[in-house]
Protein backbone atom coordinates (compact mmCIF):
# COMPACT_ATOMS: atom_id res chain seq x y z
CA UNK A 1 38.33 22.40 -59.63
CA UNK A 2 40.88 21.78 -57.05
CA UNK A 3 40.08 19.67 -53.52
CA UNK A 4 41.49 18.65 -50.83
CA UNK A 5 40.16 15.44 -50.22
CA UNK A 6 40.25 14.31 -46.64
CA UNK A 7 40.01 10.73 -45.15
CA UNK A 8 38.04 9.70 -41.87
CA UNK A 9 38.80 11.96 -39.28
CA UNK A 10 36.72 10.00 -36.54
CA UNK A 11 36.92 12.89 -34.31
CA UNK A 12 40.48 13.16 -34.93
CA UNK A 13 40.76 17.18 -34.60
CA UNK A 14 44.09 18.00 -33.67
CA UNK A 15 45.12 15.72 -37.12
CA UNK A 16 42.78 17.49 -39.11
CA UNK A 17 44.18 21.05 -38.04
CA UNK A 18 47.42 20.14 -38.59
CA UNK A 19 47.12 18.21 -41.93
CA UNK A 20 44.85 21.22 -43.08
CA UNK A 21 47.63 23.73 -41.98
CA UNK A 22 50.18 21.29 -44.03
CA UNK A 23 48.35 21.55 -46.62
CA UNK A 24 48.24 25.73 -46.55
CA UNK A 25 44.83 26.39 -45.02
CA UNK A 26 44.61 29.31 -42.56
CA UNK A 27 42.01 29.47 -39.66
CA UNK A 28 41.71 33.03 -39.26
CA UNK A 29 38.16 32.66 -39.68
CA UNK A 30 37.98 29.86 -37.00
CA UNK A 31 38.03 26.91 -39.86
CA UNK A 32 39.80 26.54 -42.61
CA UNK A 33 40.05 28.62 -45.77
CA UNK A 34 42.72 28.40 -48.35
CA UNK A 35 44.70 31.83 -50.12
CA UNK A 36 44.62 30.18 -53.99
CA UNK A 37 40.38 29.07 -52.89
CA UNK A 38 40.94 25.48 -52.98
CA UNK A 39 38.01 23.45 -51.07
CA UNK A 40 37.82 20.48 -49.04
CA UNK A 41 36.11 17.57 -48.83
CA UNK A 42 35.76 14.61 -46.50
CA UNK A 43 35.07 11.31 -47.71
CA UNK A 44 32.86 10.70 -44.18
CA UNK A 45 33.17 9.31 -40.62
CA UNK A 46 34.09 12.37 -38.94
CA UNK A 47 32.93 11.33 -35.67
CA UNK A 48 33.19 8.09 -33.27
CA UNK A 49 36.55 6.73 -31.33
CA UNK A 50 38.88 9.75 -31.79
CA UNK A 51 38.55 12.69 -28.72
CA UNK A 52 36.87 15.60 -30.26
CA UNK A 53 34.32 14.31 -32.09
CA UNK A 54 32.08 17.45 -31.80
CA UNK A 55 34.50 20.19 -32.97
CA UNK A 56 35.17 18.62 -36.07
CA UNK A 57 31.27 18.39 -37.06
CA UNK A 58 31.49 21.95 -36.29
CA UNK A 59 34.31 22.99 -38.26
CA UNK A 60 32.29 20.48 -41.14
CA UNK A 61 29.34 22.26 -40.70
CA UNK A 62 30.44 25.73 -41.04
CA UNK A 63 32.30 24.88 -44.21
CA UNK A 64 30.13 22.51 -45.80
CA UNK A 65 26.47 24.39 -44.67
CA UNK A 66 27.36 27.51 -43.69
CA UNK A 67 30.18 28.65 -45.97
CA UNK A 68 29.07 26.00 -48.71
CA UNK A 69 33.07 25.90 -48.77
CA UNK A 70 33.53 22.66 -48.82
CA UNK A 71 31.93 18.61 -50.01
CA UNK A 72 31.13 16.20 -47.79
CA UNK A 73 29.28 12.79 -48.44
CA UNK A 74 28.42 10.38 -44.85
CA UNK A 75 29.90 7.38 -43.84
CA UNK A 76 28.32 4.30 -41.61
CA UNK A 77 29.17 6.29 -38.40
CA UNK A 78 27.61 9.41 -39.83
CA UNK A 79 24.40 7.73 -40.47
CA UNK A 80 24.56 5.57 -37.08
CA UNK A 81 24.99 9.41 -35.14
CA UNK A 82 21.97 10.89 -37.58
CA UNK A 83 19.89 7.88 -36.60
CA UNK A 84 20.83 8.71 -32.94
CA UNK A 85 20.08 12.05 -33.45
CA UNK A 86 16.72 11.62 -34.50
CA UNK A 87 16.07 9.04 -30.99
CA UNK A 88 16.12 5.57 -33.21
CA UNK A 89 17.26 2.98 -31.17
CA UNK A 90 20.73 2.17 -32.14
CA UNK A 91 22.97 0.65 -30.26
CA UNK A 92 25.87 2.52 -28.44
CA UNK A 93 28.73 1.17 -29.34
CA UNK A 94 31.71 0.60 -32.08
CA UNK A 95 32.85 4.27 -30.98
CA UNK A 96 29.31 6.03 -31.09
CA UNK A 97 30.08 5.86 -27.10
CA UNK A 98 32.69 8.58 -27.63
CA UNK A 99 30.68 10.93 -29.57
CA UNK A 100 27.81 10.30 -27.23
CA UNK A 101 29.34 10.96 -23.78
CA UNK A 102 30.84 14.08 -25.48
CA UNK A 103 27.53 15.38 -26.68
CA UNK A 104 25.83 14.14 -22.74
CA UNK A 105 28.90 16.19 -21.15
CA UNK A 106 27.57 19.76 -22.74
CA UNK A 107 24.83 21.52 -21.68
CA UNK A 108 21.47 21.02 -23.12
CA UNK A 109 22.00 24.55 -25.17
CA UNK A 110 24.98 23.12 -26.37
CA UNK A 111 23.35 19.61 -26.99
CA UNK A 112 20.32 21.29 -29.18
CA UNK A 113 22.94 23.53 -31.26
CA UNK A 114 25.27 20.37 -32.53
CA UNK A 115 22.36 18.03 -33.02
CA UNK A 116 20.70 20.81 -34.87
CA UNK A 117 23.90 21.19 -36.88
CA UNK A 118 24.93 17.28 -37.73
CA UNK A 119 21.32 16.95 -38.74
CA UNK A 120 21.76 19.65 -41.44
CA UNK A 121 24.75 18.84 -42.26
CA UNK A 122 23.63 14.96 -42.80
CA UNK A 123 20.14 15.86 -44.78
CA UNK A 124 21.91 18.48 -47.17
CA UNK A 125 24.89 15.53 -48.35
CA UNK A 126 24.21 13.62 -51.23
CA UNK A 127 24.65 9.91 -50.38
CA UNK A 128 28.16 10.44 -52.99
CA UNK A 129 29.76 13.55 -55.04
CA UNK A 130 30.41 13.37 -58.35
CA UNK A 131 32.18 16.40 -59.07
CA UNK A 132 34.22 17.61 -62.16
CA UNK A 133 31.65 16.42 -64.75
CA UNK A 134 31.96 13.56 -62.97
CA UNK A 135 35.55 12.89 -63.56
CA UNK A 136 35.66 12.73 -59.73
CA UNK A 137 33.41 10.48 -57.11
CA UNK A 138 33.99 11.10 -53.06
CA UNK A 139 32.06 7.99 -51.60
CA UNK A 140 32.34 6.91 -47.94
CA UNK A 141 33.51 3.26 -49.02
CA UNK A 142 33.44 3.08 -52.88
CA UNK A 143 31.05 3.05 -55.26
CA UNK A 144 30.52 0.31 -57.98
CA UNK A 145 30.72 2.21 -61.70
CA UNK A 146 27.28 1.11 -62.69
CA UNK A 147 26.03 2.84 -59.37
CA UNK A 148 27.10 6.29 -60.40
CA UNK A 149 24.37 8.01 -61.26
CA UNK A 150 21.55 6.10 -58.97
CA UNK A 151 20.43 5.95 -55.52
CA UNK A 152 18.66 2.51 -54.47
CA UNK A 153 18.89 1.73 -51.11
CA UNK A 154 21.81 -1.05 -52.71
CA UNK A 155 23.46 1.87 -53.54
CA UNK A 156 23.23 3.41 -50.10
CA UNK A 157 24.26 0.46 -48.11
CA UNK A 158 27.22 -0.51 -50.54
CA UNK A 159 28.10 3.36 -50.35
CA UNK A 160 28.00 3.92 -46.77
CA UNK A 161 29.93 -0.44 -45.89
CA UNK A 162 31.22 -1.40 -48.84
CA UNK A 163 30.69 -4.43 -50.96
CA UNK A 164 29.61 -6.60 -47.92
CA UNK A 165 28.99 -10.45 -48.36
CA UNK A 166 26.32 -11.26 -45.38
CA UNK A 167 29.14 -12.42 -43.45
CA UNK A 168 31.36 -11.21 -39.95
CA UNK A 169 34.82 -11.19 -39.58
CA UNK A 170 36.18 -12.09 -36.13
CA UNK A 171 35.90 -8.84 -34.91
CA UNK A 172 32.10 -8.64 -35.79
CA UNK A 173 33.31 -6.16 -38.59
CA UNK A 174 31.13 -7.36 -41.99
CA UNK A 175 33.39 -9.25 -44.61
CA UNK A 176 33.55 -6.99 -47.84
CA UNK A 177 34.54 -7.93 -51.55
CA UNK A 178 37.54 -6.28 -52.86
CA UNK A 179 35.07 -3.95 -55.84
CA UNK A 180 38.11 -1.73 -57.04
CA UNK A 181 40.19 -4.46 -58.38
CA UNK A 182 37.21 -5.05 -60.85
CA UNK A 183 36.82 -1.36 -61.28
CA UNK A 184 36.80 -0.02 -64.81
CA UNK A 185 35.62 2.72 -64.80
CA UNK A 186 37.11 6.17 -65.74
CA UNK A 187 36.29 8.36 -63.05
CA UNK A 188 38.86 8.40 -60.47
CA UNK A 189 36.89 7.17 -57.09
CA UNK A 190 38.21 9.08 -53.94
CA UNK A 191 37.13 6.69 -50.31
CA UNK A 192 37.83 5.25 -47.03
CA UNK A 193 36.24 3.49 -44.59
CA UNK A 194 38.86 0.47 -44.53
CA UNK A 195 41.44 1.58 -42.72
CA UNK A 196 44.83 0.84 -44.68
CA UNK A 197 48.64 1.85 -43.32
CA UNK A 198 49.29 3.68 -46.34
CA UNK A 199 47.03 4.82 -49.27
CA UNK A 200 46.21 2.06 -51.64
CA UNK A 201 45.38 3.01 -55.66
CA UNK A 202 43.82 0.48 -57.99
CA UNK A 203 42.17 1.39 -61.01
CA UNK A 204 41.57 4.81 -60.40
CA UNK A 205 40.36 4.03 -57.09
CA UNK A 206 42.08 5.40 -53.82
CA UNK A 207 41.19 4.61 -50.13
CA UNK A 208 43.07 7.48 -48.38
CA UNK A 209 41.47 5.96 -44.83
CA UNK A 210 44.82 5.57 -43.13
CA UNK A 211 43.47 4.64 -39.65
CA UNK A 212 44.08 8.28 -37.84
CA UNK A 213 42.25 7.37 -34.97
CA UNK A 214 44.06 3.69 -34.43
CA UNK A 215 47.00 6.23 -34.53
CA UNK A 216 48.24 6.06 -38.28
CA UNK A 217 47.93 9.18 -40.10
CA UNK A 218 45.55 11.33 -41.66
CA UNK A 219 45.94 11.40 -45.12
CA UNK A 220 44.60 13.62 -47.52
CA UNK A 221 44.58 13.45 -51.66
CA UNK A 222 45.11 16.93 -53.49
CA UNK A 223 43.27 16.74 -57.09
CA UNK A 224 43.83 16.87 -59.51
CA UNK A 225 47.23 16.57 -58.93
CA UNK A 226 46.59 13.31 -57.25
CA UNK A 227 49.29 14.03 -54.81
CA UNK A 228 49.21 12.43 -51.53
CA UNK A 229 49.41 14.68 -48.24
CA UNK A 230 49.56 13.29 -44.46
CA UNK A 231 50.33 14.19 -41.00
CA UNK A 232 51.68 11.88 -38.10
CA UNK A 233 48.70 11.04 -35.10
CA UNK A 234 49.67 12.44 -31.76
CA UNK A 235 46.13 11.55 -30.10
CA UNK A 236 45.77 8.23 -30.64
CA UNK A 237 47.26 4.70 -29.41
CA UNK A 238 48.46 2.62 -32.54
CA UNK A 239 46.64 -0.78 -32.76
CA UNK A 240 48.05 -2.32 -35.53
CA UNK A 241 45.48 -5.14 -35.33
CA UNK A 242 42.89 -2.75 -37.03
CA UNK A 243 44.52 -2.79 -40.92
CA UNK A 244 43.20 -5.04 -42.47
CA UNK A 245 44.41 -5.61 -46.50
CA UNK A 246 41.26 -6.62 -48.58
């Protein structure tokens, strides 16, 4: 099995075609497809904050649903868009203002088609992948290694924020334990969601979020070489403010 693993995009498109390109992917086809049939995957958030939010769930959707060419697993921004989707009240904000006033700017053909499509593409992902007789786990923020294998709804809300305590930063963000440095487990565990200035391994753990759309990079991790590929942000002011080091 060989992946291109792909951090949050957060509607970071021009990134993602050019780190997909660096990485030897040709869109011929209109996405991306590789010569040697490697696949990609994205470790969640593809929407929210960054400019083209709704491109990138197409180009998601076509791989992951329509090609089944690709893995993808949802983040918290994922499942705050699905929830959206489906006319829960949630509130409009934390970037979901983006995505939305990009979806209320199409027309309502256009509306029904990506709605129709993120829905799909949100019901058919498992909450994580564990892939390579599970030698491999993509989860949107971690996964503890006594969760592998389940799907509580602890699972699901440590999956999709992380190892939260109950309490807010500053910022409002929730405060989250640091679970990889007490990982000891053997499969290597592929995330994001914490946006970090360059890609941070412990214990076979590696958050490859590194803040594209607060104008970082987007990174992506090649396995099973476990080589590290990125591409400079052009779209996107850098706020340095928004790394935070658990």
């Amino acid at each position: 099995m060989k992946l291109d693993i792909i951090g949050d995009i957060h509607g970071c498109y021009l990134e993602f075609y050019n780190l997909t390109t660096e990485l030897g992917y040709n869109w011929k086809e209109g996405y991306p497809v590789h010569p040697e049939g490697r696949k990609l995957a994205f470790v969640g958030d593809l929407t929210d904050r960054g400019p083209e939010s709704l491109k990138v769930i197409e180009i998601v959707w076509t791989l992951a649903v329509k090609e089944s060419a690709a893995y993808y697993v949802p983040g918290n921004h994922c499942n705050k868009l699905y929830r959206y989707f489906l006319g829960n009240k949630v509130q409009i904000t934390h970037g979901l203002e983006t995505t939305v006033a990009e979806y209320e700017a199409k027309s309502l053909p256009e509306q029904k088609s990506i709605k129709t499509k993120f829905i799909e593409l949100y019901e058919r992902a498992p909450l994580y992948q564990a892939l390579d007789e599970k030698k491999l786990v993509i989860a949107h923020a971690g996964i503890r290694e006594d969760y592998i294998g389940r799907n509580s709804s602890k699972v699901k809300t440590f999956v999709l924020y992380g190892d939260i305590t109950g309490e807010k930063n500053p910022d409002g963000t929730p405060v989250r334990r640091d679970w990889a440095k007490s990982y000891k487990g053997k499969a290597i565990i592929v995330y994001g969601h914490t946006p970090v200035k360059e890609v941070r391994v412990t214990n076979q753990t590696y958050n490859i979020d590194t803040g594209a759309v607060f104008g970082n990079k987007l990174t992506a991790l090649r396995y099973p070489e476990l080589s590290i590929v990125s591409v400079p942000v052009h779209s996107m002011p850098y706020v340095p403010e928004k790394f935070r080091e658990l």
